[in-house]
C-alpha atoms as a PDB file:
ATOM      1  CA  UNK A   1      20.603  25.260-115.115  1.00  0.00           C
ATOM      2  CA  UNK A   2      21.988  28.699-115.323  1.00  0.00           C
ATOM      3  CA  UNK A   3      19.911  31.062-117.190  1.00  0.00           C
ATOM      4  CA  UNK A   4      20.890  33.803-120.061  1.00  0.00           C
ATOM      5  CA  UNK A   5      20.415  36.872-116.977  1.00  0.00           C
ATOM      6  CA  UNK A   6      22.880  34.898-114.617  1.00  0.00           C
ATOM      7  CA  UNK A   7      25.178  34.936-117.448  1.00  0.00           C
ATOM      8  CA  UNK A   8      24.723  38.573-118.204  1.00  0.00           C
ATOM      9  CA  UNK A   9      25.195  39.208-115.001  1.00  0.00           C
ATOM     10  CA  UNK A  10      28.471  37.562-114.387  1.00  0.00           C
ATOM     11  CA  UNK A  11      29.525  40.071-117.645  1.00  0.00           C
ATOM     12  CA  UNK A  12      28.272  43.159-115.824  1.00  0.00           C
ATOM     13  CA  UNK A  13      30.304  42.355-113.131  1.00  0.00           C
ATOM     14  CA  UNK A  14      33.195  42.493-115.644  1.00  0.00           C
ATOM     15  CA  UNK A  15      32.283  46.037-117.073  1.00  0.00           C
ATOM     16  CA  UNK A  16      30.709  44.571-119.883  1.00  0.00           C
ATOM     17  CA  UNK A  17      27.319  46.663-120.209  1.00  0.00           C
ATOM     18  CA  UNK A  18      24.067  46.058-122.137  1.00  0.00           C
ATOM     19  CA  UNK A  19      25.751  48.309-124.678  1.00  0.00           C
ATOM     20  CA  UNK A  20      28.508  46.297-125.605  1.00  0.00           C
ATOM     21  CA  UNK A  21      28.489  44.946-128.741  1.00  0.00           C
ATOM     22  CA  UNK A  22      29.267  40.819-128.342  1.00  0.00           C
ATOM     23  CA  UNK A  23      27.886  41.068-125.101  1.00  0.00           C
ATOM     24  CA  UNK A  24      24.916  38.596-126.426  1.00  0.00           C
ATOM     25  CA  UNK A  25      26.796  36.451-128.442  1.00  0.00           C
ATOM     26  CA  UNK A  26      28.967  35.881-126.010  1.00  0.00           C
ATOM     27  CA  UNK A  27      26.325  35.288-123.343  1.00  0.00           C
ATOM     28  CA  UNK A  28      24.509  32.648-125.945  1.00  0.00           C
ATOM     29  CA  UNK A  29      28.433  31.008-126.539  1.00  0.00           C
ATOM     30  CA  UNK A  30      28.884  30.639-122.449  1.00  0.00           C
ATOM     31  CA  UNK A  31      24.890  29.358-122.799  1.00  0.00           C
ATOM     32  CA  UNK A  32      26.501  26.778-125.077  1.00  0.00           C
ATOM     33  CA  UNK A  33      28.857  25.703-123.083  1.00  0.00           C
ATOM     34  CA  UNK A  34      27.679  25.559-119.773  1.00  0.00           C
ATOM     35  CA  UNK A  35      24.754  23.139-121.908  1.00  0.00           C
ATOM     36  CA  UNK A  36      27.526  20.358-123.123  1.00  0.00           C
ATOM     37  CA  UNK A  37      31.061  21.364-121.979  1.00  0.00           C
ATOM     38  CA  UNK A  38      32.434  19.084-124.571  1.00  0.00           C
ATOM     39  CA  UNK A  39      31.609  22.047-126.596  1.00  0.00           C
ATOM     40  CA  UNK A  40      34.942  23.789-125.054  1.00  0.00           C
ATOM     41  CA  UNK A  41      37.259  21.109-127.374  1.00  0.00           C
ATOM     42  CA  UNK A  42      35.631  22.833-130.717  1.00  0.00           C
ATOM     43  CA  UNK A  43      33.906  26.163-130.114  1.00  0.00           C
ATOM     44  CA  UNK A  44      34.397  26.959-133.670  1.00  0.00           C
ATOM     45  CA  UNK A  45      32.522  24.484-134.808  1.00  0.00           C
ATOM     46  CA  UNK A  46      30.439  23.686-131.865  1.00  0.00           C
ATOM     47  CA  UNK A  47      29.436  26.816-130.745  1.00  0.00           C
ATOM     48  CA  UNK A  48      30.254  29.899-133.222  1.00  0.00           C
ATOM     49  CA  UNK A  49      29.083  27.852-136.022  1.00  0.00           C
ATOM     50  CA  UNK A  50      25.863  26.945-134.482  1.00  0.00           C
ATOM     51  CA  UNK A  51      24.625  30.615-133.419  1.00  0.00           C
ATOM     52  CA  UNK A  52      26.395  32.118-135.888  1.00  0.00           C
ATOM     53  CA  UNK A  53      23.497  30.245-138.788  1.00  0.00           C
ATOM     54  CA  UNK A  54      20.907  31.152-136.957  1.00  0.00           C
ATOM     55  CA  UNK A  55      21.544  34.774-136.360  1.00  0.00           C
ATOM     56  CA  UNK A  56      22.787  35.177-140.032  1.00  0.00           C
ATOM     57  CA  UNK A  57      26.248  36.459-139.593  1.00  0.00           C
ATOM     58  CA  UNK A  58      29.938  34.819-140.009  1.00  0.00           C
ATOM     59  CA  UNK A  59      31.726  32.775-137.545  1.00  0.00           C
ATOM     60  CA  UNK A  60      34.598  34.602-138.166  1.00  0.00           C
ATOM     61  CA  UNK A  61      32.483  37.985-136.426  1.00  0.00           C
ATOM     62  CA  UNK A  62      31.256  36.026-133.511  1.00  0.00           C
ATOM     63  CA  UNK A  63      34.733  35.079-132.506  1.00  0.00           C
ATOM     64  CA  UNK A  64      35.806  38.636-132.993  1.00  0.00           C
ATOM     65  CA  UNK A  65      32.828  40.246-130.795  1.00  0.00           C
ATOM     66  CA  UNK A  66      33.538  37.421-128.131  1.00  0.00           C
ATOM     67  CA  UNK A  67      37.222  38.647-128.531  1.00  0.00           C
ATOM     68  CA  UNK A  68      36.477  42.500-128.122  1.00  0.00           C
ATOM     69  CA  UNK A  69      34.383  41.646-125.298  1.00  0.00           C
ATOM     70  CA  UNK A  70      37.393  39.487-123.344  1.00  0.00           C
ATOM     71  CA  UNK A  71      39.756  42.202-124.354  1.00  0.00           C
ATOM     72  CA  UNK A  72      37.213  45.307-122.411  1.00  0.00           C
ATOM     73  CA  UNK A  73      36.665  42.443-119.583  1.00  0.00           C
ATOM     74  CA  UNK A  74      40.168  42.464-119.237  1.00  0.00           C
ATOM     75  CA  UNK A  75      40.855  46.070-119.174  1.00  0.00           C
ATOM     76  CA  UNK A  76      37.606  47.090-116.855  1.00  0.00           C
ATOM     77  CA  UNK A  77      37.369  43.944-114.995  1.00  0.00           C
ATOM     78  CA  UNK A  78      40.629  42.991-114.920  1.00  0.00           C
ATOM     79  CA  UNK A  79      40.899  41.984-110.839  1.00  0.00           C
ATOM     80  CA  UNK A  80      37.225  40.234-111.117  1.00  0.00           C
ATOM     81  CA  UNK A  81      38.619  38.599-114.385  1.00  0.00           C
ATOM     82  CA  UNK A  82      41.394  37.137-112.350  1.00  0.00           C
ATOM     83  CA  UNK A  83      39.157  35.682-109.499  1.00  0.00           C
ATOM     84  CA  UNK A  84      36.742  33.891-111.731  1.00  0.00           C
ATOM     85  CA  UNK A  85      39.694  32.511-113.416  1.00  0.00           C
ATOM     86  CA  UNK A  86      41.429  31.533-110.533  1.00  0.00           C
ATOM     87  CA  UNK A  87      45.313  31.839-112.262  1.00  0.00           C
ATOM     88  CA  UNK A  88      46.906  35.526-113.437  1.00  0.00           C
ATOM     89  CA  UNK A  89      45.854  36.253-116.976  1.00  0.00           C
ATOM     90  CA  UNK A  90      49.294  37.619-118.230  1.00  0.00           C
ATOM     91  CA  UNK A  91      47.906  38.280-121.625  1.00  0.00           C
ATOM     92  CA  UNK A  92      44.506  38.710-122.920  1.00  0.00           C
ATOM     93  CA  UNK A  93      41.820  35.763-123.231  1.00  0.00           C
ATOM     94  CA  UNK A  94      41.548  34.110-126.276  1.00  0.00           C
ATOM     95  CA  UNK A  95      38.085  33.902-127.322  1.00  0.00           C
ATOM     96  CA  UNK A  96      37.597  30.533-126.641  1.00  0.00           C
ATOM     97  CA  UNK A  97      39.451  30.709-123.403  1.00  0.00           C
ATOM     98  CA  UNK A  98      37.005  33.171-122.159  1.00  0.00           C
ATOM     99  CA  UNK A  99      34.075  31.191-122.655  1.00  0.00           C
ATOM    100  CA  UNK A 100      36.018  28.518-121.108  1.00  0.00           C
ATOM    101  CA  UNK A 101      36.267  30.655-118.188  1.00  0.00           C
ATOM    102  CA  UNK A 102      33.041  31.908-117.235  1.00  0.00           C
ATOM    103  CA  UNK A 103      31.544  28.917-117.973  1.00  0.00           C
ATOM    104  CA  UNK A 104      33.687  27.275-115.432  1.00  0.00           C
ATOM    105  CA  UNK A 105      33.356  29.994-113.102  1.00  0.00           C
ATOM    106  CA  UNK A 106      29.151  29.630-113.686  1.00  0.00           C
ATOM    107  CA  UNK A 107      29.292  25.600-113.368  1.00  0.00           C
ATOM    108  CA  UNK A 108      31.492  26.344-110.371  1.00  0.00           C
ATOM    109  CA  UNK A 109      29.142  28.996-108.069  1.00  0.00           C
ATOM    110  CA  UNK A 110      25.598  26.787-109.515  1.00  0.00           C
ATOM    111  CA  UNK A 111      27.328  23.727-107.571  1.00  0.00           C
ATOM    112  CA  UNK A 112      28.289  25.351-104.634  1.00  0.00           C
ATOM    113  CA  UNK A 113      24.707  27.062-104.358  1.00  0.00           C
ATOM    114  CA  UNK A 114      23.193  23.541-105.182  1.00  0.00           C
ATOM    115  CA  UNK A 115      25.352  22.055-102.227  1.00  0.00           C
ATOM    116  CA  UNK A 116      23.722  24.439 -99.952  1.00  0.00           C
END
């Protein structure tokens, strides 16, 4: 199973830094995911909802820091972005659809180096 560094990782290689605001909610939402993908068909409810409780703040914030970080992913990352999609992103990420995305991309590169 992929672990919270691999995930930060991945967002480095993005130009998302340490420094970045969502950077760890959105890390703990891709966490989610990669846990029980059938997360992806209600991240509001199955995965801004649940962190959002336990860290004490509003779902409506997580998907807004999870938005701000797709948004600098895009703009700093914006060729890497493409590649882990695997499709041109020909408008920004929706929150969810970012999740969706690394978390494939993660689920993708742990099978291959599984395979090995």
């Amino acid at each position: 199973m992929t672990d919270i560094l691999h995930i930060c990782d991945e967002l480095q290689a993005l130009g998302i830094t340490a420094n970045c605001v969502g950077r760890r909610q959105t890390a703990m939402a891709i966490e989610l995911a990669l846990q029980d993908e059938g997360r992806l068909s209600h991240v509001t409810k199955e995965i801004y909802w649940v962190f959002a409780d336990s860290i004490g703040c509003k779902r409506c914030d997580i998907e807004r820091n999870i938005r701000t970080v797709s948004h600098r992913a895009r703009k700093e990352g914006r060729q890497r972005l493409i590649e882990i999609a695997r499709y041109d992103l020909h408008a920004a990420s929706t929150a969810s659809e970012f999740i969706s995305i690394l978390a494939s991309h993660i689920r993708r590169s742990d099978m291959a180096l599984s395979a090995k």
